[in-house]
N, C-alpha and C. Protein backbone atom coordinates (compact mmCIF):
# COMPACT_ATOMS: atom_id res chain seq x y z
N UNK A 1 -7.95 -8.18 -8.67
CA UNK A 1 -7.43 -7.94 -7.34
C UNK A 1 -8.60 -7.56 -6.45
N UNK A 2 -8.77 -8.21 -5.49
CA UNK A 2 -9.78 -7.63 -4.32
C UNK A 2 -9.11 -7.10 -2.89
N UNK A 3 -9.76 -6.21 -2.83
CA UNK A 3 -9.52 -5.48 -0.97
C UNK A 3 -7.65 -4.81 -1.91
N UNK A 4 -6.83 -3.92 -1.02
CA UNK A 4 -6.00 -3.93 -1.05
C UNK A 4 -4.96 -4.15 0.16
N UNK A 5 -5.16 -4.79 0.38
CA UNK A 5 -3.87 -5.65 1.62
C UNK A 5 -3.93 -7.11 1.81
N UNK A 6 -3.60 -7.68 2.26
CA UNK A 6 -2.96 -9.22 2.70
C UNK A 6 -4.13 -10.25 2.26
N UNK A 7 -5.11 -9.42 1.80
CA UNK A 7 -6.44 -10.58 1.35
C UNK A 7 -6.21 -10.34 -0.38
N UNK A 8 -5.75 -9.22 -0.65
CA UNK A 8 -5.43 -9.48 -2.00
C UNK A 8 -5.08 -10.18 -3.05
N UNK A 9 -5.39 -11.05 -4.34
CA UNK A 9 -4.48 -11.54 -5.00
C UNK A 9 -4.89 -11.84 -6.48
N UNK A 10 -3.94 -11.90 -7.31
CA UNK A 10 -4.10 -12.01 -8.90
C UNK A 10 -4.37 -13.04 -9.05
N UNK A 11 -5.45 -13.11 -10.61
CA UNK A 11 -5.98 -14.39 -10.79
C UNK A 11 -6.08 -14.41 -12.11
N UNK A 12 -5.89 -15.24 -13.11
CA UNK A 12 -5.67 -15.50 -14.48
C UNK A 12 -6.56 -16.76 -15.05
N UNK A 13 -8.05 -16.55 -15.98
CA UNK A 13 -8.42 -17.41 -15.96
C UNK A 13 -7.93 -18.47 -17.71
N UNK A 14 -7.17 -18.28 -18.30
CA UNK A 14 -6.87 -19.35 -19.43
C UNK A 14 -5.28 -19.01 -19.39
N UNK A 15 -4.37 -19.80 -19.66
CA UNK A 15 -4.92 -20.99 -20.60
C UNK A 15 -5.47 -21.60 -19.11
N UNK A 16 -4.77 -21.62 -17.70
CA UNK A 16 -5.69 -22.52 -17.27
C UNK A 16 -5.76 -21.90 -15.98
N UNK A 17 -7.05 -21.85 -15.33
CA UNK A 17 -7.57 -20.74 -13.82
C UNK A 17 -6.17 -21.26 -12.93
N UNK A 18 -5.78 -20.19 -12.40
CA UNK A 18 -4.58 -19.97 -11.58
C UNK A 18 -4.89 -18.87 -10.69
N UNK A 19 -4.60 -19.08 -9.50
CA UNK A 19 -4.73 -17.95 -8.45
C UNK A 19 -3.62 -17.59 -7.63
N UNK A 20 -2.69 -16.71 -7.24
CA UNK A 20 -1.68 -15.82 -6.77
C UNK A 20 -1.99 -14.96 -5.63
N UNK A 21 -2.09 -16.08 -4.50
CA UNK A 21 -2.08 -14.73 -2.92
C UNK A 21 -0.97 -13.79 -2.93
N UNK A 22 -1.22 -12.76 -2.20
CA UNK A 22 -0.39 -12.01 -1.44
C UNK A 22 1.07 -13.29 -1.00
N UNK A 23 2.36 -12.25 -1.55
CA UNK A 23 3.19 -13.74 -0.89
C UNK A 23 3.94 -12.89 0.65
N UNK A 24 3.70 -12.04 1.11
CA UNK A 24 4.30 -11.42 2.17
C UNK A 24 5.40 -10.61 1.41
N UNK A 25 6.03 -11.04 0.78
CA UNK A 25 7.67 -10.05 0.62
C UNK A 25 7.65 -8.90 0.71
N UNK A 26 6.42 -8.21 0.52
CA UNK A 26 6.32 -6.85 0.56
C UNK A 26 4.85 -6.68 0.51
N UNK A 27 4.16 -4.99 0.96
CA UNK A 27 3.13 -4.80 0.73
C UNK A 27 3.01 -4.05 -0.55
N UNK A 28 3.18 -4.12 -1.50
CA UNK A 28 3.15 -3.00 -2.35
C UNK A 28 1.96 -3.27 -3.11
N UNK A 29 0.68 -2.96 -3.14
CA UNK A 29 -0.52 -3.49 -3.49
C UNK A 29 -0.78 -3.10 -4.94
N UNK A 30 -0.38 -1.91 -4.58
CA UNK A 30 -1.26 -0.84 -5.74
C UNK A 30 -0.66 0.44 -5.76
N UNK A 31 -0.57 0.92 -6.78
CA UNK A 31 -0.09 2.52 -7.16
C UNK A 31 -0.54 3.33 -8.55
N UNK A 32 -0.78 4.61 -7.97
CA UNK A 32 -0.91 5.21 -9.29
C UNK A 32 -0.65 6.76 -9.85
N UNK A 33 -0.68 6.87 -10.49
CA UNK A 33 -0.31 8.47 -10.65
C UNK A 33 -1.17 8.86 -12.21
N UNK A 34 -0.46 10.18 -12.43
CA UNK A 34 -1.82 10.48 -13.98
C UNK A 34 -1.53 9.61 -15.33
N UNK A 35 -0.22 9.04 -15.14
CA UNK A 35 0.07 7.93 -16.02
C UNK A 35 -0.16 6.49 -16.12
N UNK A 36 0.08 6.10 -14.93
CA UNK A 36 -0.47 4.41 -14.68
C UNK A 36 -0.50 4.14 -12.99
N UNK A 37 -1.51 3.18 -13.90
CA UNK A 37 -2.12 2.38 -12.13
C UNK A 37 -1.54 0.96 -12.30
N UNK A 38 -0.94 0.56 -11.17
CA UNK A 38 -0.21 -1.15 -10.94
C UNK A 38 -0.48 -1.59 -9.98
N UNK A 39 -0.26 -2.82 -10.09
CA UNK A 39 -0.67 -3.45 -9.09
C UNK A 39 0.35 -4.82 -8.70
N UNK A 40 0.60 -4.92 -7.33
CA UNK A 40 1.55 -5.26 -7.21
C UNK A 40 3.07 -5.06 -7.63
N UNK A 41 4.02 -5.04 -6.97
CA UNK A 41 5.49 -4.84 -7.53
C UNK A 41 6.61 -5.23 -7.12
N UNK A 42 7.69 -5.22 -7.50
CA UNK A 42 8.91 -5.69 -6.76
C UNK A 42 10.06 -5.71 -7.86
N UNK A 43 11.19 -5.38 -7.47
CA UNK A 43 12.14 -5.01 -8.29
C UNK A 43 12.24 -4.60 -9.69
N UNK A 44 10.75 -3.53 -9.90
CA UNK A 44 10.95 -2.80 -11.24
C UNK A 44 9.74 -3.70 -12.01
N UNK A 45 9.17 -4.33 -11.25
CA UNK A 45 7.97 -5.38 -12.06
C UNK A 45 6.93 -4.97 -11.34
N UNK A 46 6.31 -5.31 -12.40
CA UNK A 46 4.56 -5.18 -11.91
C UNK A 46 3.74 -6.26 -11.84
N UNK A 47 2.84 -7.03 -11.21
CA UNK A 47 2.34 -7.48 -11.74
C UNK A 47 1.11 -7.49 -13.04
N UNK A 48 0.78 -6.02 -12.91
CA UNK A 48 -0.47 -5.67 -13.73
C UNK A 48 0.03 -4.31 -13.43
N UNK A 49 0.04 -3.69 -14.95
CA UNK A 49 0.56 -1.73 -15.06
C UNK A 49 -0.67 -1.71 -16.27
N UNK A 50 -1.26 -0.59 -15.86
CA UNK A 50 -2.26 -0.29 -17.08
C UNK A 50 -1.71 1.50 -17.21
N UNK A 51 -1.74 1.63 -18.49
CA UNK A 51 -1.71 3.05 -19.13
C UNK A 51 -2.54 3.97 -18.32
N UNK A 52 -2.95 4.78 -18.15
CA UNK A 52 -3.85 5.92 -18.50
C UNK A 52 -4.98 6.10 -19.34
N UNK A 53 -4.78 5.87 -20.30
CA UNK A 53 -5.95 5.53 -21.72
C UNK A 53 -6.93 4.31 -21.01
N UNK A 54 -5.67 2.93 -20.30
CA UNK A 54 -6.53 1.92 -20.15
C UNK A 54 -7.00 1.48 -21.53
N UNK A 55 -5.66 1.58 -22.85
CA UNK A 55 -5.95 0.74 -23.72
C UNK A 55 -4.47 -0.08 -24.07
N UNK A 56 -3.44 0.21 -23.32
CA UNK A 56 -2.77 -1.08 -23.35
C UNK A 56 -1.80 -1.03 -21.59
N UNK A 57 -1.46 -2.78 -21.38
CA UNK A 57 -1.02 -2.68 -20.48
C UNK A 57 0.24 -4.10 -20.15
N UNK A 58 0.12 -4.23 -19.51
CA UNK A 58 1.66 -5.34 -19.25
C UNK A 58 1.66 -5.77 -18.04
N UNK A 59 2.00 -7.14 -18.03
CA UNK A 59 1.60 -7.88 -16.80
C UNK A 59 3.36 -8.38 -16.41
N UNK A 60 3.80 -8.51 -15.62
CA UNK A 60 5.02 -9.16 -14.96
C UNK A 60 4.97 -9.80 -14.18
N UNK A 61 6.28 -11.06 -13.52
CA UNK A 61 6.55 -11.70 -12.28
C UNK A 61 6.48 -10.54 -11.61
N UNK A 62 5.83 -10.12 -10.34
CA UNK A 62 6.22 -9.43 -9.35
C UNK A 62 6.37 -10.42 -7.88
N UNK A 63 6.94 -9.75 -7.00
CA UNK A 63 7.04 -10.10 -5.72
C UNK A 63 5.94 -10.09 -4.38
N UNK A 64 5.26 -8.62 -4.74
CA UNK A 64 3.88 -9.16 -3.73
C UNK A 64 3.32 -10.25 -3.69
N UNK A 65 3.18 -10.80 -5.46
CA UNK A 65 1.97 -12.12 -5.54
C UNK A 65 2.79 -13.07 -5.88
N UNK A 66 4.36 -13.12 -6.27
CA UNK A 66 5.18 -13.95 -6.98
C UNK A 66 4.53 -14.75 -7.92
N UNK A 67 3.97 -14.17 -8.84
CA UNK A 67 3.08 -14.67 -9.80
C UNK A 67 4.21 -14.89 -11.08
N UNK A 68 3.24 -15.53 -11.96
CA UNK A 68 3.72 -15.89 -13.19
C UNK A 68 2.95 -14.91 -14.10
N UNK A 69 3.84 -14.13 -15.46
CA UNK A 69 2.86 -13.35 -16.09
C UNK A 69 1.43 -13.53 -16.57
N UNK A 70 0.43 -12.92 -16.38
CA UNK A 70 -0.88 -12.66 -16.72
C UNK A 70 -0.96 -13.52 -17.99
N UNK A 71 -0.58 -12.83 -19.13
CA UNK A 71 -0.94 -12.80 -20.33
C UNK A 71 0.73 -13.57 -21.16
N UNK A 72 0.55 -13.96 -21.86
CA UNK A 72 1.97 -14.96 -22.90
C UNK A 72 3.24 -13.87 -22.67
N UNK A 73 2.83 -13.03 -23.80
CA UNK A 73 3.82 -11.66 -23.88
C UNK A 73 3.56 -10.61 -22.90
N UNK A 74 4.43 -9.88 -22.19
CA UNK A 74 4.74 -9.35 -21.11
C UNK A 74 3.31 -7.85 -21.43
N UNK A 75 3.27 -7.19 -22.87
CA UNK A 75 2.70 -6.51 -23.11
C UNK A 75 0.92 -6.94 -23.83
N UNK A 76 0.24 -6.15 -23.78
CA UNK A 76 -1.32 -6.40 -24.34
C UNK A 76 -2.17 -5.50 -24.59
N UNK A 77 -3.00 -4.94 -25.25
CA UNK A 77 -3.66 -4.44 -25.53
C UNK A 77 -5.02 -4.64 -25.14
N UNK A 78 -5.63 -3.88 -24.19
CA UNK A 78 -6.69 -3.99 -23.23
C UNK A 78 -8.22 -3.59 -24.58
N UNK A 79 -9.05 -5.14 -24.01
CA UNK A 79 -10.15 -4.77 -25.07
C UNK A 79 -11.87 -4.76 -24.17
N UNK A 80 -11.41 -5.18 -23.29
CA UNK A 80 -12.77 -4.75 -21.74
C UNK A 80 -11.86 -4.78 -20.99
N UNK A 81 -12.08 -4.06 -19.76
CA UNK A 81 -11.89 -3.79 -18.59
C UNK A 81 -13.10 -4.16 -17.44
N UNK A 82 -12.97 -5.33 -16.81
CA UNK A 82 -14.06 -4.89 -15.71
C UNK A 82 -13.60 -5.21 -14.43
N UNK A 83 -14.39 -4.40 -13.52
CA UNK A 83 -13.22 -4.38 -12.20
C UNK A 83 -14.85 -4.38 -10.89
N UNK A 84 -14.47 -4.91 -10.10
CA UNK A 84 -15.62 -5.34 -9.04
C UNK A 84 -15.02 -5.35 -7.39
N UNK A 85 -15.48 -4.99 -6.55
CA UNK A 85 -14.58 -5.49 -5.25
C UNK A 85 -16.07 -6.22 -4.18
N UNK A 86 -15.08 -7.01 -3.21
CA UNK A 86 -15.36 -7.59 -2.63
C UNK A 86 -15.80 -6.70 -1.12
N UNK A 87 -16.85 -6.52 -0.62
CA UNK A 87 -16.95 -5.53 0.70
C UNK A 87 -16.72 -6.38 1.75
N UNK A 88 -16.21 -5.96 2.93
CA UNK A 88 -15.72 -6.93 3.69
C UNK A 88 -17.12 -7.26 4.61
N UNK A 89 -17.20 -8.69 5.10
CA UNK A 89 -18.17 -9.39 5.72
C UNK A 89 -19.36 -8.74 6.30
N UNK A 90 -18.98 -7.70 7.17
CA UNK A 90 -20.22 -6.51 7.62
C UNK A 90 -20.72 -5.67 7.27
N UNK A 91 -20.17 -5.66 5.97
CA UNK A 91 -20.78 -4.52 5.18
C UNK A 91 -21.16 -5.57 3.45
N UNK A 92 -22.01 -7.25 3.42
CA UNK A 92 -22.14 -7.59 2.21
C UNK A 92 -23.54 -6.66 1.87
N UNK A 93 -23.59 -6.67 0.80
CA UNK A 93 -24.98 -6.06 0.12
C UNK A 93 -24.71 -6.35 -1.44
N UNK A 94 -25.43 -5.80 -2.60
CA UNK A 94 -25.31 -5.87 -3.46
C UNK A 94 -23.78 -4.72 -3.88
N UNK A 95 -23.05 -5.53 -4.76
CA UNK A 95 -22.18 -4.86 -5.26
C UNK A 95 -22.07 -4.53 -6.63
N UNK A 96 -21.97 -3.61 -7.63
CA UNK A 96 -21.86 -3.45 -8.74
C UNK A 96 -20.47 -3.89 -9.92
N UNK A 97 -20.82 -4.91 -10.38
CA UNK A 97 -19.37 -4.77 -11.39
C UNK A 97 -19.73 -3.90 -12.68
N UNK A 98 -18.38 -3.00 -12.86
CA UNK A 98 -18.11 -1.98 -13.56
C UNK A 98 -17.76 -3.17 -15.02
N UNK A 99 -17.77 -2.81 -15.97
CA UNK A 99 -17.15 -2.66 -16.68
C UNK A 99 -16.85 -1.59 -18.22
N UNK A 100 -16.04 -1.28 -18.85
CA UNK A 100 -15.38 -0.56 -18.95
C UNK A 100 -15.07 -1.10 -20.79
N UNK A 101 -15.48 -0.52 -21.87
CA UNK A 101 -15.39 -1.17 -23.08
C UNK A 101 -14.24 0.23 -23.44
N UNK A 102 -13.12 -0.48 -24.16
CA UNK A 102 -11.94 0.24 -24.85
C UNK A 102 -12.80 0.92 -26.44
N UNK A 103 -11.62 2.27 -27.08
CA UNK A 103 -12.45 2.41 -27.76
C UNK A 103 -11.62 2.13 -29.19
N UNK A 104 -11.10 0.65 -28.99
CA UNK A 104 -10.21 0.14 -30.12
C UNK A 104 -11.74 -0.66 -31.52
């Protein structure tokens, strides 16, 4: 996911690269609390819910991106994490991607 609003959107690269804008129905970008962070949502779906641990998580149809699930089975077990954002046009420079090794 990059930026969080209307430039946002999920992207899945196998079995085959697929990309998921923002579909308008709602803004619901992102949320989180000391249990999980999601992203995107709509009627009880997520598109992407990660634990807390950030060692397992679950992807759904949601309605922000009206996507198709992430991953086969709704649930997964997270084995890297890496997460990067995009700075908007006046502010490019070098950006750092994080990533993030599980300790499965």
């Amino acid at each position: 996911v990059i930026l969080w609003n209307g430039q946002s959107f999920l992207f899945r690269l196998s079995p085959d690269f697929q990309v998921w804008p923002w579909s308008t129905e709602n803004d619901f970008f992102i949320s989180c609390s000391l249990t999980t962070l999601r992203i995107g949502a709509g009627d009880g779906h997520f598109g992407i819910s990660l634990d807390s641990d950030l060692n397992m998580g679950r992807s759904q149809r949601c309605a922000t991106y009206n996507n198709d699930p992430l991953v086969p089975s709704e649930d997964f077990i997270i084995k890297t994490l890496r997460s990067g954002l995009s700075p908007p046009k006046s502010m490019m420079s070098c950006v750092p991607l994080t990533t993030l090794q599980s300790h499965c």
